[in-house]
Protein backbone atom coordinates (compact mmCIF):
# COMPACT_ATOMS: atom_id res chain seq x y z
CA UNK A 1 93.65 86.31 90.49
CA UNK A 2 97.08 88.18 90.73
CA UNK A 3 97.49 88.36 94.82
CA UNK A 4 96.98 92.59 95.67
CA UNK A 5 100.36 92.04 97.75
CA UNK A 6 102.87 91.19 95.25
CA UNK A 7 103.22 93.86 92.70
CA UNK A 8 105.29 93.84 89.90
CA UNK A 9 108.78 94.66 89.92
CA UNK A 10 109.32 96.72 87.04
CA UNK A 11 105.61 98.43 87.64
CA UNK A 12 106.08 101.64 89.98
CA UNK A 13 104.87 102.30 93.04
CA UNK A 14 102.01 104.64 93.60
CA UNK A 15 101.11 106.55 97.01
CA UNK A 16 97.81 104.77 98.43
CA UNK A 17 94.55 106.76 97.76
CA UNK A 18 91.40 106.66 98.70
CA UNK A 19 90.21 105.65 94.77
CA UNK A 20 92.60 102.29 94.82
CA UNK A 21 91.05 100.88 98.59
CA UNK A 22 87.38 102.38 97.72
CA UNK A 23 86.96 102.03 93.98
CA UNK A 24 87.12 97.72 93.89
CA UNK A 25 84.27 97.99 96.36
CA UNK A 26 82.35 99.71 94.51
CA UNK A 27 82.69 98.22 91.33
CA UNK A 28 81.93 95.25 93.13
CA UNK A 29 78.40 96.19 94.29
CA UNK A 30 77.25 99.12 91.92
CA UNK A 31 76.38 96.52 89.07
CA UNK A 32 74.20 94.20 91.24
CA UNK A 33 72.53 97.32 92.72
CA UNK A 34 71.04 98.90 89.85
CA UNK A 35 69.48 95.35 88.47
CA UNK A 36 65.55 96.98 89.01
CA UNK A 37 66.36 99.58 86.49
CA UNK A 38 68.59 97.65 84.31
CA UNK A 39 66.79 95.79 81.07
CA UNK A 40 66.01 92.04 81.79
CA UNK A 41 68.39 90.71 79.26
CA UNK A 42 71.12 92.10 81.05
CA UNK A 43 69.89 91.33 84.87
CA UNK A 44 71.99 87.71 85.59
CA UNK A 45 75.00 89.23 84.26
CA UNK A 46 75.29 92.40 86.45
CA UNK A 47 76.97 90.44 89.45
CA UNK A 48 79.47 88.56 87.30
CA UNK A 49 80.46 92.38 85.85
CA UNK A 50 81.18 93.62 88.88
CA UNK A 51 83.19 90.30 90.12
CA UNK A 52 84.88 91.49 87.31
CA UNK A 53 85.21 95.08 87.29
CA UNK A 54 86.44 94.89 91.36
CA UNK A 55 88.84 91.99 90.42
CA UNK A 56 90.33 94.05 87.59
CA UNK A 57 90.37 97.25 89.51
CA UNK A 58 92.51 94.96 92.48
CA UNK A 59 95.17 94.21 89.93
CA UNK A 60 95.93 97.43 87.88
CA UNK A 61 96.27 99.48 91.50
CA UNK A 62 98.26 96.05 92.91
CA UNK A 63 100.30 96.53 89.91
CA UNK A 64 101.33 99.82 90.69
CA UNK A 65 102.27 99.72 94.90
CA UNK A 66 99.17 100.69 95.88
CA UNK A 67 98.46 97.70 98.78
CA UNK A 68 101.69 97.51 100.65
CA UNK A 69 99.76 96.94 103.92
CA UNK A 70 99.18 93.51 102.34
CA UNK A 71 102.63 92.68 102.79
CA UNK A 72 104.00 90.03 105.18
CA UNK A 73 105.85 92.20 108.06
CA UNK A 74 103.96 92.30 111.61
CA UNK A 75 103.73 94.80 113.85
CA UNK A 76 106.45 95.62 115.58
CA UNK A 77 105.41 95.08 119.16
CA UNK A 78 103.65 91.89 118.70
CA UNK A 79 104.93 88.46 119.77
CA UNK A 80 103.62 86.55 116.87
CA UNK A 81 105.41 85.09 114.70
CA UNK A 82 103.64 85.17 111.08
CA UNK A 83 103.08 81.50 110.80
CA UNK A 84 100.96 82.35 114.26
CA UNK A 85 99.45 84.75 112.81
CA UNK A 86 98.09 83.07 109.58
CA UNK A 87 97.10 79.92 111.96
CA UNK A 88 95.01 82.26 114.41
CA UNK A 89 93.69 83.98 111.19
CA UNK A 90 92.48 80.59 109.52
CA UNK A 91 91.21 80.02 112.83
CA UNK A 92 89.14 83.24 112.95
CA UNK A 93 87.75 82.64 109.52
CA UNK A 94 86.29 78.80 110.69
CA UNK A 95 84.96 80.45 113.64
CA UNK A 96 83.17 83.49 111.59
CA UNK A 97 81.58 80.87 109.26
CA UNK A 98 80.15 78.46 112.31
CA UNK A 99 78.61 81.61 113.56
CA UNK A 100 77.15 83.46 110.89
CA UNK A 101 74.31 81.90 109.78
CA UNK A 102 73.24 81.70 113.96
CA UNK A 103 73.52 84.95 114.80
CA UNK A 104 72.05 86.01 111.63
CA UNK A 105 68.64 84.54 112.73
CA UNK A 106 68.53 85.87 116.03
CA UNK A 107 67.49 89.64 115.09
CA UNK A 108 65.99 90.38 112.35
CA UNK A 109 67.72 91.57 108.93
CA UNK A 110 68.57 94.41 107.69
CA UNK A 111 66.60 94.26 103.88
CA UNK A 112 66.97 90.82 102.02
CA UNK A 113 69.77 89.56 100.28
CA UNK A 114 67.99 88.65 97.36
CA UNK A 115 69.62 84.90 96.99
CA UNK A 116 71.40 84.02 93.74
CA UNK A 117 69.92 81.93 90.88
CA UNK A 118 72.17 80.26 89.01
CA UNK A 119 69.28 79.59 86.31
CA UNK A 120 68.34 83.10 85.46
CA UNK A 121 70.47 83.05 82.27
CA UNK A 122 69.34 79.67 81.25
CA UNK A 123 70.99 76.51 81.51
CA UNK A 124 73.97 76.81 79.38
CA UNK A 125 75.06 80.11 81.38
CA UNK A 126 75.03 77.93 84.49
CA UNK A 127 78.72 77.38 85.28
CA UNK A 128 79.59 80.45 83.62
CA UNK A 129 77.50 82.19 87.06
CA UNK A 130 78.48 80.20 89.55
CA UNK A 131 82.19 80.96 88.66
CA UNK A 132 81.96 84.25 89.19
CA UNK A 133 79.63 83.84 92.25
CA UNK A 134 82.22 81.70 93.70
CA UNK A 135 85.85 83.89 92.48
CA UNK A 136 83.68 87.38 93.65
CA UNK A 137 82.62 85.70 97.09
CA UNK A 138 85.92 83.65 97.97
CA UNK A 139 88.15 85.82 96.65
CA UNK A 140 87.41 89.38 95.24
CA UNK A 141 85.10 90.78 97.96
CA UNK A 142 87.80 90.03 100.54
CA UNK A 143 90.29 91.89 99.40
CA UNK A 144 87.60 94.86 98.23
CA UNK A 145 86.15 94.95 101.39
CA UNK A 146 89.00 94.53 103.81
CA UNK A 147 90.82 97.35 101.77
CA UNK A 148 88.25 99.54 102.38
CA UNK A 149 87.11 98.24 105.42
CA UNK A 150 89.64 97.74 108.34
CA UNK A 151 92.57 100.04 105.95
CA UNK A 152 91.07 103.05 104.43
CA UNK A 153 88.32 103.62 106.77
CA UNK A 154 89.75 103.36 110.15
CA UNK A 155 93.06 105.28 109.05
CA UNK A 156 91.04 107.66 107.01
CA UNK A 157 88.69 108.23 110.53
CA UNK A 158 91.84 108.94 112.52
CA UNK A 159 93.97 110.90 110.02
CA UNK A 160 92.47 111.84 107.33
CA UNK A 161 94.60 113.99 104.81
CA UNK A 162 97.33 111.72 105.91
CA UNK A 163 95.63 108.50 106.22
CA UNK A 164 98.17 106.97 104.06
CA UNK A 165 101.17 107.30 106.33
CA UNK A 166 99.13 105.67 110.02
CA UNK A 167 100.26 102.14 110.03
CA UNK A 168 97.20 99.50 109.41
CA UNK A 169 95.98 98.38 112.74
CA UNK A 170 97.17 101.88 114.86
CA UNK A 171 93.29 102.63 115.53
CA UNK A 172 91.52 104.69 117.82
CA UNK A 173 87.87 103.49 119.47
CA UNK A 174 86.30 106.00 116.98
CA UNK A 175 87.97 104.20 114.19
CA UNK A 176 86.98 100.64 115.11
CA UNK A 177 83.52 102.57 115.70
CA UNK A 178 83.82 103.39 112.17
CA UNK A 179 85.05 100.31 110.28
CA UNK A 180 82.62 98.04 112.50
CA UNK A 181 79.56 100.07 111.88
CA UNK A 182 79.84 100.00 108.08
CA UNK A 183 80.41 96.93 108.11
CA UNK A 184 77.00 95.63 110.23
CA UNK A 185 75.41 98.48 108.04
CA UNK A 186 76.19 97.09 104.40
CA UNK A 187 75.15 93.57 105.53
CA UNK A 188 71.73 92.26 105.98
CA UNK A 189 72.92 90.17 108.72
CA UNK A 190 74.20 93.03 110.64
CA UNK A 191 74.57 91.38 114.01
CA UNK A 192 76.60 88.50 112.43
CA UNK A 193 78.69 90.82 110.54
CA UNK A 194 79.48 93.20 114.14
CA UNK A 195 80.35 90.32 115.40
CA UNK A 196 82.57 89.07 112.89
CA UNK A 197 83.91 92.41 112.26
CA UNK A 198 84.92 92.87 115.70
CA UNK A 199 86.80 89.73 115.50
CA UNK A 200 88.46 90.48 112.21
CA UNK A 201 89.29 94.19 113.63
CA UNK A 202 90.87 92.64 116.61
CA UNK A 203 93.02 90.71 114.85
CA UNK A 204 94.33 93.13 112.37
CA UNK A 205 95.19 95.61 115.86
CA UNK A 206 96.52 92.81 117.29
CA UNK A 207 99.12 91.47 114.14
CA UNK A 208 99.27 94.81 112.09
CA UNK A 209 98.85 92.92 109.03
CA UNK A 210 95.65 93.66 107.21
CA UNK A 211 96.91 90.32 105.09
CA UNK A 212 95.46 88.17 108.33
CA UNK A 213 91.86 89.72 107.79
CA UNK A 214 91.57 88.94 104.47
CA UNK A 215 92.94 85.84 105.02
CA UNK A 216 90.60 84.96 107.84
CA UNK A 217 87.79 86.82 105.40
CA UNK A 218 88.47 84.16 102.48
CA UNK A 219 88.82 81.06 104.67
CA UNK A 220 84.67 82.36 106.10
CA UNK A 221 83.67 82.90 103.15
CA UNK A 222 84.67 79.30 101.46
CA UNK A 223 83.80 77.43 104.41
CA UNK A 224 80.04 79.40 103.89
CA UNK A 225 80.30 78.80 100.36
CA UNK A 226 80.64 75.13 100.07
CA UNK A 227 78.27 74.57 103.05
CA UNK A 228 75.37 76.16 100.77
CA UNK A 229 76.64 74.57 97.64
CA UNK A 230 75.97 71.38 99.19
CA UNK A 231 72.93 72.29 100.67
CA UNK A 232 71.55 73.67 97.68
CA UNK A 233 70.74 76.60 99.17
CA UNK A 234 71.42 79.93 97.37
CA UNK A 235 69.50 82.09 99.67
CA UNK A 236 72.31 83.49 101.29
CA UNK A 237 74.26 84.77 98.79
């Protein structure tokens, strides 16, 4: 996939909005959501079209300017340089993946995830799912969800009207409130996710890069991913 940071040069740039950081997200998870109404032919492919949906969504608004908080620069303040900050970020996405699964058995969850069977659509449709398990997981839900997230939401809590214009990062308490409570909230493993939000949040205050949260976001969720590959274990996704 295109990276969201690096637009084209002869495509113009467009003024942020709350459709370009909100609408990958939910094309990511409105599919998967309505599979008990949906027709049983269709169920095992609902997931792949929203991998796909979100993933083309992230390129047509990356396309036109719409993600420059993805861009390299650091805040201005820090003292990191950014080859500190993508180490500490890698860092933070090892450490999110050697504690989720944990602290997502210490309290109890919020609903079930539902797992993922790779069989559904019979045998031949087999690598054809787990392809776009793996590209929505590892790659297209974290730059969906950290749009929305630690960028739109926290701003948008702060600023509102002119959420656009507050740097990434610049957030008040009831902003973090915000961004870290919808995250626990849209995962069944809300303590892990608090947790792991809080880290990700600090992280993007501390650098002013949102780039280092979905980095960190990616590295988690491919360390996860090939642990339950290997395990066999599809329960978690």
């Amino acid at each position: 996939m295109t990276s969201p940071s690096s637009p084209s040069p002869s495509s113009p740039s467009t003024t942020p909005s709350i459709a370009s950081h909100l609408l990958p997200y939910v094309l990511y998870v409105a599919p998967p959501a309505a599979a008990d109404i949906a027709p049983e032919a269709v169920r095992a492919w609902l997931g792949p079209a929203g991998v796909v949906f979100a993933a083309a969504a992230l390129v047509v608004f990356a396309r036109r300017g719409a993600y420059a908080e993805l861009g390299p620069t650091l805040r201005t303040a820090t003292s990191f340089t950014a080859g500190r900050a993508t180490a500490l970020a890698i860092g933070m996405g090892l450490a999110a993946a050697a504690l989720w699964m944990p602290l997502a058995e210490i309290v109890p969850r919020l609903g079930s995830r539902g797992g993922f069977d790779p069989g559904a659509a019979g045998d031949a449709a087999r690598p054809a799912l787990w392809a776009a398990r793996l590209l929505g997981f590892v790659v297209v839900i974290p730059f969906a969800e950290e749009l929305l997230v630690r960028s739109l939401l926290p701003r948008w809590a702060d600023a509102q009207d002119d959420w656009a214009a507050r740097p990434v990062g610049a957030m008040s308490r009831t902003a973090m409130a915000v961004s870290l409570v919808f995250f626990a909230g849209t995962h069944p493993e809300w303590l892990a996710a608090l947790v792991v939000g809080g880290l990700w949040t600090a992280l993007v205050v501390r650098t002013g890069r949102l780039r280092d949260a979905v980095t960190a976001h990616i590295v988690a969720n491919g360390a996860l991913a090939v642990v339950w590959a290997a395990c066999g274990d599809t329960s978690w996704w």
